[in-house]
PDB file of N, CA and C in Angstrom:
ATOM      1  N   UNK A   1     -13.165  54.302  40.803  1.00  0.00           N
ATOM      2  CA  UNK A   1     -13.476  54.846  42.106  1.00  0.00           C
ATOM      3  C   UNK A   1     -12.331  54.526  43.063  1.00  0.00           C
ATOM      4  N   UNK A   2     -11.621  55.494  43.869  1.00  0.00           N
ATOM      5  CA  UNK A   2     -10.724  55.366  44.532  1.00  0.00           C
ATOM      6  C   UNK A   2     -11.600  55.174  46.151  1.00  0.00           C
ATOM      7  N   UNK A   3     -11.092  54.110  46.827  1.00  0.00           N
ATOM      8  CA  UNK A   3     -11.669  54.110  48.003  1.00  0.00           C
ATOM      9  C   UNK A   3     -10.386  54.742  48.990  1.00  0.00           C
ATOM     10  N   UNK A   4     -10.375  55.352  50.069  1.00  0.00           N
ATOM     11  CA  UNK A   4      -9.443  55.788  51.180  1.00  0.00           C
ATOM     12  C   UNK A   4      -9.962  55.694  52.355  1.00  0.00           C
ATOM     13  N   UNK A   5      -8.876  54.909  52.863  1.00  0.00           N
ATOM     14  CA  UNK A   5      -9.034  54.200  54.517  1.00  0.00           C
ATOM     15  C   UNK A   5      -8.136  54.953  55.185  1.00  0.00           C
ATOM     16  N   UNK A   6      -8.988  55.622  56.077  1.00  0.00           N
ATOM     17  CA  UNK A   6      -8.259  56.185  57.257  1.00  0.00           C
ATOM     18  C   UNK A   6      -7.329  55.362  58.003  1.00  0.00           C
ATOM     19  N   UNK A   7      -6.258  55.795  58.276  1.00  0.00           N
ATOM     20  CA  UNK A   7      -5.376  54.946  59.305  1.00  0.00           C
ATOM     21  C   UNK A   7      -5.420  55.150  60.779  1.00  0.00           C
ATOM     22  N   UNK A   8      -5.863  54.561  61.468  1.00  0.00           N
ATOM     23  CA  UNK A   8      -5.857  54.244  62.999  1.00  0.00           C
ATOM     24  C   UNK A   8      -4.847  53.707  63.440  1.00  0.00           C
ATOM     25  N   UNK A   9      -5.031  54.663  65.176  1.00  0.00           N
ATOM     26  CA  UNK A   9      -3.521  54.515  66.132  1.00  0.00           C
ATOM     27  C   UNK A   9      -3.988  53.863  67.039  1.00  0.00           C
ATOM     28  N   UNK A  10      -3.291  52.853  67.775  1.00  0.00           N
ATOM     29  CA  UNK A  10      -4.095  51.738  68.860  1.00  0.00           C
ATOM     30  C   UNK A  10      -2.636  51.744  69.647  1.00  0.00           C
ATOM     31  N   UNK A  11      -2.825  52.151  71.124  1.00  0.00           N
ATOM     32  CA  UNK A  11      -2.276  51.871  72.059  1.00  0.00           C
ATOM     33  C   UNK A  11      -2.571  50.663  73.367  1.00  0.00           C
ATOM     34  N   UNK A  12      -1.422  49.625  73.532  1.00  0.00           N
ATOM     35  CA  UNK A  12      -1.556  48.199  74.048  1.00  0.00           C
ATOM     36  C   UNK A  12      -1.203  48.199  75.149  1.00  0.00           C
ATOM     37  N   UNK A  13      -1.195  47.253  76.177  1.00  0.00           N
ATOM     38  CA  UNK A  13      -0.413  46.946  77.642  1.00  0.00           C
ATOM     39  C   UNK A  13      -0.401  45.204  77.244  1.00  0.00           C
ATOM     40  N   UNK A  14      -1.181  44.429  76.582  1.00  0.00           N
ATOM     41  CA  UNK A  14      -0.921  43.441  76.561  1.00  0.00           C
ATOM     42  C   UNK A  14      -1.329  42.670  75.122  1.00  0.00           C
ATOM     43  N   UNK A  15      -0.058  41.949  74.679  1.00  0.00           N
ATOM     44  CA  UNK A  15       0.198  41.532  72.937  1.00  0.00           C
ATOM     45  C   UNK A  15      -1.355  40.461  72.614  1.00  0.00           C
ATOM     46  N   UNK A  16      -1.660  39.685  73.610  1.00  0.00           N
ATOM     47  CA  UNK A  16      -3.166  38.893  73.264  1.00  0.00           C
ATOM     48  C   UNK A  16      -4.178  39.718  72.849  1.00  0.00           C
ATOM     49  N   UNK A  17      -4.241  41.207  73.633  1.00  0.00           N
ATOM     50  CA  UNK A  17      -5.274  41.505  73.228  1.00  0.00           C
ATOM     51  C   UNK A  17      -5.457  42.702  71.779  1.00  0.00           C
ATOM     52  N   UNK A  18      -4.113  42.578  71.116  1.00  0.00           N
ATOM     53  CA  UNK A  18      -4.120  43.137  69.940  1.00  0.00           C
ATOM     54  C   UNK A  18      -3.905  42.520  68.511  1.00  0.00           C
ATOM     55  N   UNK A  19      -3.861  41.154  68.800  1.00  0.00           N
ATOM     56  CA  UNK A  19      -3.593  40.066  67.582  1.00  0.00           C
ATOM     57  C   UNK A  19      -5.089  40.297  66.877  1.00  0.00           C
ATOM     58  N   UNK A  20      -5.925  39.855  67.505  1.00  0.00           N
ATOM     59  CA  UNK A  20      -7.065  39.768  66.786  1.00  0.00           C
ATOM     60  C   UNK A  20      -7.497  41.241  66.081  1.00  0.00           C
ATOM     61  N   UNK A  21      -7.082  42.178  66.464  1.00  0.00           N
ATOM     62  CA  UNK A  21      -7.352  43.616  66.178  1.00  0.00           C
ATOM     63  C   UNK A  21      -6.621  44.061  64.997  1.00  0.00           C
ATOM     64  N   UNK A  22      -5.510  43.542  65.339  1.00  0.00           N
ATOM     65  CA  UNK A  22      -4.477  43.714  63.881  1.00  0.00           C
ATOM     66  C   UNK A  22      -4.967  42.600  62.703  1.00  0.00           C
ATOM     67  N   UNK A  23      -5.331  41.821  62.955  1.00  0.00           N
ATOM     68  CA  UNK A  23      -6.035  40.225  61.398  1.00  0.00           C
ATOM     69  C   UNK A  23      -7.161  41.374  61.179  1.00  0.00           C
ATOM     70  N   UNK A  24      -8.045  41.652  61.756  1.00  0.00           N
ATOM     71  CA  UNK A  24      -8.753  42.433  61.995  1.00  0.00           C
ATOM     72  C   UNK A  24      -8.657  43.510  60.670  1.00  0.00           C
ATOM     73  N   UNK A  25      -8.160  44.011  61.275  1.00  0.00           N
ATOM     74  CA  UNK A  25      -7.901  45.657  60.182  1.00  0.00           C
ATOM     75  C   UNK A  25      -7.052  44.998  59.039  1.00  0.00           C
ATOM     76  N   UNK A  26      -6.420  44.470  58.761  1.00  0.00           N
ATOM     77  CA  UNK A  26      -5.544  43.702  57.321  1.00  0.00           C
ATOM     78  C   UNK A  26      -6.979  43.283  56.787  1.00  0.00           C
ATOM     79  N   UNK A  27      -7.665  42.585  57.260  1.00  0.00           N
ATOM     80  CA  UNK A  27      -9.035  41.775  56.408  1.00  0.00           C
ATOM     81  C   UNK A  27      -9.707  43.205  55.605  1.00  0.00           C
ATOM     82  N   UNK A  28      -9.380  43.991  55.909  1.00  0.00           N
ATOM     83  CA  UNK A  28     -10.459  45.012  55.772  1.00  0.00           C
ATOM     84  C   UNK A  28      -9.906  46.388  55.495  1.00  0.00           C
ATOM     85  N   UNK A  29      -8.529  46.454  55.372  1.00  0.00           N
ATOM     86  CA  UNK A  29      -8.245  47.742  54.540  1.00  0.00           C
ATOM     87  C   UNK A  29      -7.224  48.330  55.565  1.00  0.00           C
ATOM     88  N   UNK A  30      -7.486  48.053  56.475  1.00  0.00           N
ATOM     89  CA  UNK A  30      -7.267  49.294  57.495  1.00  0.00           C
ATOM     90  C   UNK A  30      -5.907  49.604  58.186  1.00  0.00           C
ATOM     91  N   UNK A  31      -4.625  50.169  57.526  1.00  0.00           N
ATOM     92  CA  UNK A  31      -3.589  50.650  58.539  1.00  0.00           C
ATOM     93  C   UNK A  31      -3.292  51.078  59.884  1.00  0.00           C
ATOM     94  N   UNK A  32      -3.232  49.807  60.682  1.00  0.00           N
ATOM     95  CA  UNK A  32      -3.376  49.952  62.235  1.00  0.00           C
ATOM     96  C   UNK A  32      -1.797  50.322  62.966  1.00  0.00           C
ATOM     97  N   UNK A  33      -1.144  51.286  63.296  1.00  0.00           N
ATOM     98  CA  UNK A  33      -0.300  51.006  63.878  1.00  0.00           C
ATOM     99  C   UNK A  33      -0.177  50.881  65.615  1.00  0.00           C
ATOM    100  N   UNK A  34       0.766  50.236  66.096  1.00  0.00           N
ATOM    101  CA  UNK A  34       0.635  49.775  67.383  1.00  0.00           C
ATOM    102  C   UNK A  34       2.038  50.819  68.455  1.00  0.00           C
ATOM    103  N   UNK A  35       1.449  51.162  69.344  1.00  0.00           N
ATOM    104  CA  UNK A  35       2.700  51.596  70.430  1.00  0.00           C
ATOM    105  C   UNK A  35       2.622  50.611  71.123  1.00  0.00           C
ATOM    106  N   UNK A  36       3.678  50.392  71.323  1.00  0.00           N
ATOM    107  CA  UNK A  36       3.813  49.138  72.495  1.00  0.00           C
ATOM    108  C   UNK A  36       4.499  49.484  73.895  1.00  0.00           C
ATOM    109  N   UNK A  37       3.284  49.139  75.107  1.00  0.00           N
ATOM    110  CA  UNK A  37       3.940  49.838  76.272  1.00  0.00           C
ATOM    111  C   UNK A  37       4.816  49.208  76.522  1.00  0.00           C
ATOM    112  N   UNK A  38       5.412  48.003  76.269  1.00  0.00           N
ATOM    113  CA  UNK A  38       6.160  47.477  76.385  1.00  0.00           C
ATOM    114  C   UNK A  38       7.680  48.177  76.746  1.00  0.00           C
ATOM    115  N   UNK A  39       8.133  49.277  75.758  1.00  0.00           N
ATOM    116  CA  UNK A  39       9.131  49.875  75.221  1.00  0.00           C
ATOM    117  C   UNK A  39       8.405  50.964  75.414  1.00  0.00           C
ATOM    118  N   UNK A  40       7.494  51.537  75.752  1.00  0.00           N
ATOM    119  CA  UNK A  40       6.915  53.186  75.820  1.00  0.00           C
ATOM    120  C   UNK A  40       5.988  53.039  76.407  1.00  0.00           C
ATOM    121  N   UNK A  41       6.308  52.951  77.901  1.00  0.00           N
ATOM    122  CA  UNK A  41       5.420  52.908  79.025  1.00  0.00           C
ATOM    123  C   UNK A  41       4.639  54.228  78.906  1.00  0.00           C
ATOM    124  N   UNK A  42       4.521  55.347  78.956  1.00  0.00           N
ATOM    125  CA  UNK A  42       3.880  56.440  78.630  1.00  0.00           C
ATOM    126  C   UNK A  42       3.186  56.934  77.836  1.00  0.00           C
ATOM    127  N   UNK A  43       2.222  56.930  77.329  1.00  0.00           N
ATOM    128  CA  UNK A  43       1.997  57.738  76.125  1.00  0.00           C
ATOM    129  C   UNK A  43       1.506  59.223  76.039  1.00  0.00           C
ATOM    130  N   UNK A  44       1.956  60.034  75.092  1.00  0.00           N
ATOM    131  CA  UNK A  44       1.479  61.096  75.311  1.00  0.00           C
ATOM    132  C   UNK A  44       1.689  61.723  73.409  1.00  0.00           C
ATOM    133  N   UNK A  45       1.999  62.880  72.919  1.00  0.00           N
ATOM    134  CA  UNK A  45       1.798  63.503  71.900  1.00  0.00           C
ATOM    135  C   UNK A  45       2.901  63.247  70.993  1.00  0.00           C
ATOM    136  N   UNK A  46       3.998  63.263  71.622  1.00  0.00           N
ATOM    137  CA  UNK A  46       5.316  63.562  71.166  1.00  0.00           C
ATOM    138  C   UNK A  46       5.483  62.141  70.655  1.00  0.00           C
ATOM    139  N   UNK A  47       5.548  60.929  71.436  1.00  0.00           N
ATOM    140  CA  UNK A  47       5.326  59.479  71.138  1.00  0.00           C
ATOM    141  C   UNK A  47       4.460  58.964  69.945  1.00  0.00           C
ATOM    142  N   UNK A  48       2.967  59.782  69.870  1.00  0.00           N
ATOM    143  CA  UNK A  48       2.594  59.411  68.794  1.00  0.00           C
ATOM    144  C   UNK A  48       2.745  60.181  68.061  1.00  0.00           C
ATOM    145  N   UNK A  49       3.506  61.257  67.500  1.00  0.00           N
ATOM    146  CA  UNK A  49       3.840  62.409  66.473  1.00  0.00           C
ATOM    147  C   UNK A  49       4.869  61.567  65.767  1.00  0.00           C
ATOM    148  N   UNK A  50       5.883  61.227  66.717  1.00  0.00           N
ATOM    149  CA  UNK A  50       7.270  59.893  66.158  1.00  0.00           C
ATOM    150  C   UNK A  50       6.792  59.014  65.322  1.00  0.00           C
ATOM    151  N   UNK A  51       5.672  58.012  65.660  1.00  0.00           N
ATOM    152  CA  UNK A  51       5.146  57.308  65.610  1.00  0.00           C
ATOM    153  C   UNK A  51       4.143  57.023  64.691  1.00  0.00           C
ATOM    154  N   UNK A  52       3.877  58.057  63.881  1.00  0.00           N
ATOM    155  CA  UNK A  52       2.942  58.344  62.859  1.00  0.00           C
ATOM    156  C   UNK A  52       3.202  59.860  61.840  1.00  0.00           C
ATOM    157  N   UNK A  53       3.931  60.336  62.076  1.00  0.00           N
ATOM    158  CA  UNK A  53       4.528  61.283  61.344  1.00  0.00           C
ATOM    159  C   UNK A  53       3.448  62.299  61.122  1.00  0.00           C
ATOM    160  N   UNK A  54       2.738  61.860  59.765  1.00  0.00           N
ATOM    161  CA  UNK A  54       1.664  63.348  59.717  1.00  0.00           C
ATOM    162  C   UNK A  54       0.211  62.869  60.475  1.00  0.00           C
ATOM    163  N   UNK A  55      -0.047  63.803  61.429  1.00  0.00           N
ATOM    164  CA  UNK A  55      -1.223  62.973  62.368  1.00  0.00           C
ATOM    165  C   UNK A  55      -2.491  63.560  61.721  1.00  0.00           C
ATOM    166  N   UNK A  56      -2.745  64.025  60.734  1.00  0.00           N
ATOM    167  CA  UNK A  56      -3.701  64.518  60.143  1.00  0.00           C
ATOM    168  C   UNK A  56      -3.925  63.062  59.504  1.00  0.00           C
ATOM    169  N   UNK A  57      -2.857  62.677  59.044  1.00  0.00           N
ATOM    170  CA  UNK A  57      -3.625  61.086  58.329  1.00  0.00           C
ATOM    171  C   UNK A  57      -4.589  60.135  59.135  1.00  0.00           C
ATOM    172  N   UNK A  58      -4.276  59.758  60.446  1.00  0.00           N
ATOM    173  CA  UNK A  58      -5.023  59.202  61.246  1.00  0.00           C
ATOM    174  C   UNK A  58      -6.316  59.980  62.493  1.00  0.00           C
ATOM    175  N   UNK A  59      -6.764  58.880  63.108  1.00  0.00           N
ATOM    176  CA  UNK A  59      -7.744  59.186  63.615  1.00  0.00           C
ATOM    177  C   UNK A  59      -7.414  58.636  65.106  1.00  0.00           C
ATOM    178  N   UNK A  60      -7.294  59.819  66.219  1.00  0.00           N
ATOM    179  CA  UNK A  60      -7.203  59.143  67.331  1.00  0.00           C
ATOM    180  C   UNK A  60      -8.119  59.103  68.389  1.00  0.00           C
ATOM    181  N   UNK A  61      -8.292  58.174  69.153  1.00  0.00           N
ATOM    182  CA  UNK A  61      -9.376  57.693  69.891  1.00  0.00           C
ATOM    183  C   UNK A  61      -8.605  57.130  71.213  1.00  0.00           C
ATOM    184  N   UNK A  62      -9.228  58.317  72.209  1.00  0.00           N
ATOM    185  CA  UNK A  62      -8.461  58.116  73.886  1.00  0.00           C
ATOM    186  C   UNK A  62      -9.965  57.593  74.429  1.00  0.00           C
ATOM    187  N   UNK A  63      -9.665  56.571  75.058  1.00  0.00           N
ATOM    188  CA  UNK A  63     -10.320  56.217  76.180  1.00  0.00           C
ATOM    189  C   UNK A  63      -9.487  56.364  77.706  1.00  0.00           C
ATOM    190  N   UNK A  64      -9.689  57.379  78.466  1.00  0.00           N
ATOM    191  CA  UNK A  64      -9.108  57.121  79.962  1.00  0.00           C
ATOM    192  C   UNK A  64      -9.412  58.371  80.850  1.00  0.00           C
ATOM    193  N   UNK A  65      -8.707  58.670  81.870  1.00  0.00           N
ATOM    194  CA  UNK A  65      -9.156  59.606  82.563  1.00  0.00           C
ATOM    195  C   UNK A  65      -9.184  61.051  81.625  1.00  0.00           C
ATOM    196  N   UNK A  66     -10.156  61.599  82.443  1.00  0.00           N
ATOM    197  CA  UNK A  66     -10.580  63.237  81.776  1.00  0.00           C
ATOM    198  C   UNK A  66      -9.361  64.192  81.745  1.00  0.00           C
ATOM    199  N   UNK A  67      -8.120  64.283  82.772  1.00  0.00           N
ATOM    200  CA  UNK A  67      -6.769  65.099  82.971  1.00  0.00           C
ATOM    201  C   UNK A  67      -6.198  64.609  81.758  1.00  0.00           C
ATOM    202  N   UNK A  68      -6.176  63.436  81.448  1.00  0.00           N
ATOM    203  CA  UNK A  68      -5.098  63.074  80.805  1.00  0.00           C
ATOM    204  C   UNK A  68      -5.628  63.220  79.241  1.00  0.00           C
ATOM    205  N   UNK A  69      -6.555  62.756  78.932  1.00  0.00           N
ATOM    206  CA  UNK A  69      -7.298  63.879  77.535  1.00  0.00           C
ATOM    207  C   UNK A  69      -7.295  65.403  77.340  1.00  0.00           C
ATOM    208  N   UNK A  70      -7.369  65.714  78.525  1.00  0.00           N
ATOM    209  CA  UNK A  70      -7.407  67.423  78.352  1.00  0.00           C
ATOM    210  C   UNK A  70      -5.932  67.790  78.085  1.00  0.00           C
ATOM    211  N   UNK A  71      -4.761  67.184  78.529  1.00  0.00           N
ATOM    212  CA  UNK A  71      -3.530  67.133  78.437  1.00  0.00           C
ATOM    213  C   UNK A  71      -2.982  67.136  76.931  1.00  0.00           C
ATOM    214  N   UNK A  72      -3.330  65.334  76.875  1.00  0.00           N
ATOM    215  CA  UNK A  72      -3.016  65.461  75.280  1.00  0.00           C
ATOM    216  C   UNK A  72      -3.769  66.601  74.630  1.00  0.00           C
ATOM    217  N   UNK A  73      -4.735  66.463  73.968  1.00  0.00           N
ATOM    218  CA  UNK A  73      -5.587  67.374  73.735  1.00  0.00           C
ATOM    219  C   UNK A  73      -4.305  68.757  73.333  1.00  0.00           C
ATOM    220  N   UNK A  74      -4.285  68.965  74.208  1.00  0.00           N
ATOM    221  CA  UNK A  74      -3.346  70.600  74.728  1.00  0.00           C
ATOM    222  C   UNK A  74      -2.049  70.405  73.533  1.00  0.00           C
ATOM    223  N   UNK A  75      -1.199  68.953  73.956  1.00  0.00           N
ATOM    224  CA  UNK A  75      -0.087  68.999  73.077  1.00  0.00           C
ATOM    225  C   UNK A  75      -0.317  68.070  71.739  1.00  0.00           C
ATOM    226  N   UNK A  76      -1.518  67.815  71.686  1.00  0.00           N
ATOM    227  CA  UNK A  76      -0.951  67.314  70.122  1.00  0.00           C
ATOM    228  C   UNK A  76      -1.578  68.682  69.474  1.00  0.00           C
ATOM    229  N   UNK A  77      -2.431  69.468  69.867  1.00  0.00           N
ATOM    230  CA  UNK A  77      -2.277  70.996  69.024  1.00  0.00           C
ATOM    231  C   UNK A  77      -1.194  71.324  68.394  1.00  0.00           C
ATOM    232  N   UNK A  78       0.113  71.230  69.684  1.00  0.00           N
ATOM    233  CA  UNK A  78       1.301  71.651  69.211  1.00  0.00           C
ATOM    234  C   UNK A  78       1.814  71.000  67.447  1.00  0.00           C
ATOM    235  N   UNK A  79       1.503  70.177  67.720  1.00  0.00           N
ATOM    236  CA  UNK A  79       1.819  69.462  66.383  1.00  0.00           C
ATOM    237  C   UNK A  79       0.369  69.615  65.012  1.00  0.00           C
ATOM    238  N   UNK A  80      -0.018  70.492  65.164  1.00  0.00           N
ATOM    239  CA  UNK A  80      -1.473  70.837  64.089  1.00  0.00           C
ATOM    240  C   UNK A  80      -2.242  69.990  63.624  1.00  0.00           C
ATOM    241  N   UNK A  81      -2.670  68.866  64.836  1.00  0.00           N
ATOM    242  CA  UNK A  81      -3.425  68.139  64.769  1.00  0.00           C
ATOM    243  C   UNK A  81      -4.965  68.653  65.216  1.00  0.00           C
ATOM    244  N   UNK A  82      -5.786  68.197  63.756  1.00  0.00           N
ATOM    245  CA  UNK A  82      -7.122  69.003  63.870  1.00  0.00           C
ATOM    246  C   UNK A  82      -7.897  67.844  64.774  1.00  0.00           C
ATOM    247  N   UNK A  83      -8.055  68.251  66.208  1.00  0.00           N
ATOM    248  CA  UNK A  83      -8.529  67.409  67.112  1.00  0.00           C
ATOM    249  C   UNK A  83     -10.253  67.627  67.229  1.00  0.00           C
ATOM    250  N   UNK A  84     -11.268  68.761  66.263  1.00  0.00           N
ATOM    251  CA  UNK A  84     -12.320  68.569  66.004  1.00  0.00           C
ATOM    252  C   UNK A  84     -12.457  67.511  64.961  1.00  0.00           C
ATOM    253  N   UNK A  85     -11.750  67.428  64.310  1.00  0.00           N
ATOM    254  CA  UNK A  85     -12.555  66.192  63.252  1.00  0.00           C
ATOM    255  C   UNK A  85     -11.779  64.914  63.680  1.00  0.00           C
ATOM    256  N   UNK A  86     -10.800  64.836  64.546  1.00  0.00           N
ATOM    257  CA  UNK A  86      -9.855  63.259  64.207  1.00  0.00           C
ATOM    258  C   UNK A  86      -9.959  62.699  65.686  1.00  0.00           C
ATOM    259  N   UNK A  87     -10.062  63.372  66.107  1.00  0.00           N
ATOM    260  CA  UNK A  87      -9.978  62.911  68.195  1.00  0.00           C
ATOM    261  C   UNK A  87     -11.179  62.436  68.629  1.00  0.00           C
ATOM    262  N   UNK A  88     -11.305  61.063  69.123  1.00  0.00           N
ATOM    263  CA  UNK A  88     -12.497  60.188  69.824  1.00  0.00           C
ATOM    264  C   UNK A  88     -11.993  60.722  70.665  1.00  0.00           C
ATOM    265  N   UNK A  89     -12.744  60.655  72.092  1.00  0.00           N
ATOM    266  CA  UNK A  89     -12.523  59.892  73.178  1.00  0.00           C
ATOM    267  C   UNK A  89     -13.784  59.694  74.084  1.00  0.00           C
ATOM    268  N   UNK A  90     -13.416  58.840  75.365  1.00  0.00           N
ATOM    269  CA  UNK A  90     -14.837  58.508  75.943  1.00  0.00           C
ATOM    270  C   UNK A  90     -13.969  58.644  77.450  1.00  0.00           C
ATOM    271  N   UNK A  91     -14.330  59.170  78.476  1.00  0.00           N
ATOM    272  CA  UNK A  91     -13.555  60.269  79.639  1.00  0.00           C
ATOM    273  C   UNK A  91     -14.085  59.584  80.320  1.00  0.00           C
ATOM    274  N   UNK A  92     -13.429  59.057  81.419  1.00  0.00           N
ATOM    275  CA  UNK A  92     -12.906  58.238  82.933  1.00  0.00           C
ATOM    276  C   UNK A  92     -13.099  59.313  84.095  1.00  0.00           C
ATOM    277  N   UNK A  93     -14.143  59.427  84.750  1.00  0.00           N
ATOM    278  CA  UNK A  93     -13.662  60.659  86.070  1.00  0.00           C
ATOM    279  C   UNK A  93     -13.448  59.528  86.995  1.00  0.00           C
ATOM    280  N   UNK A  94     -11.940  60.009  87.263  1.00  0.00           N
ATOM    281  CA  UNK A  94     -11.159  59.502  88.136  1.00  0.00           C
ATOM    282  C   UNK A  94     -11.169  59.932  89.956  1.00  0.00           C
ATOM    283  N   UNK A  95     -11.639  59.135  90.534  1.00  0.00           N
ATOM    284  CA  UNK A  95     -11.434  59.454  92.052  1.00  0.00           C
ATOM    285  C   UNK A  95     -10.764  59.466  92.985  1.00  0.00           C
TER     286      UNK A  95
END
């Protein structure tokens, strides 16, 4: 029986709160890669297209304002990312 673990994309602002997340996913199968705002204050489609090459392999999950999902959304299409089956997100209305 072949088991297959989806690989997950996790975007940071601060290194404490991704240590435990990364032991985390190693215990348990799971290919986590990290953007670090550190060096890529921005994130958007193009950043994680670099960053993960075929985005059909992973599963991405936005938490933040509603513009900025509808945005991505828009351009990681460009890149034939099937955003009905792979795209979380949970939408921020911003005031």
């Amino acid at each position: 029986m072949t088991l297959y673990v989806r690989t997950k994309a996790f975007y940071r602002s601060r290194k404490y709160l991704i240590d435990g997340v990364l032991y985390l996913a190693r215990e348990v199968g799971v290919k986590l890669n990290v953007i670090d705002t550190l060096f890529y204050p921005r994130l958007n489609a193009g950043l994680i297209a670099n960053q993960c090459c075929d985005l059909n392999d992973y599963e991405l999950y936005c938490c933040g304002p509603d513009l900025f999902s509808i945005r991505l959304k828009k351009k990681l299409d460009d890149y034939q990312f099937d955003i009905e089956k792979y795209y979380h997100e949970e939408l921020l209305v911003m005031r």
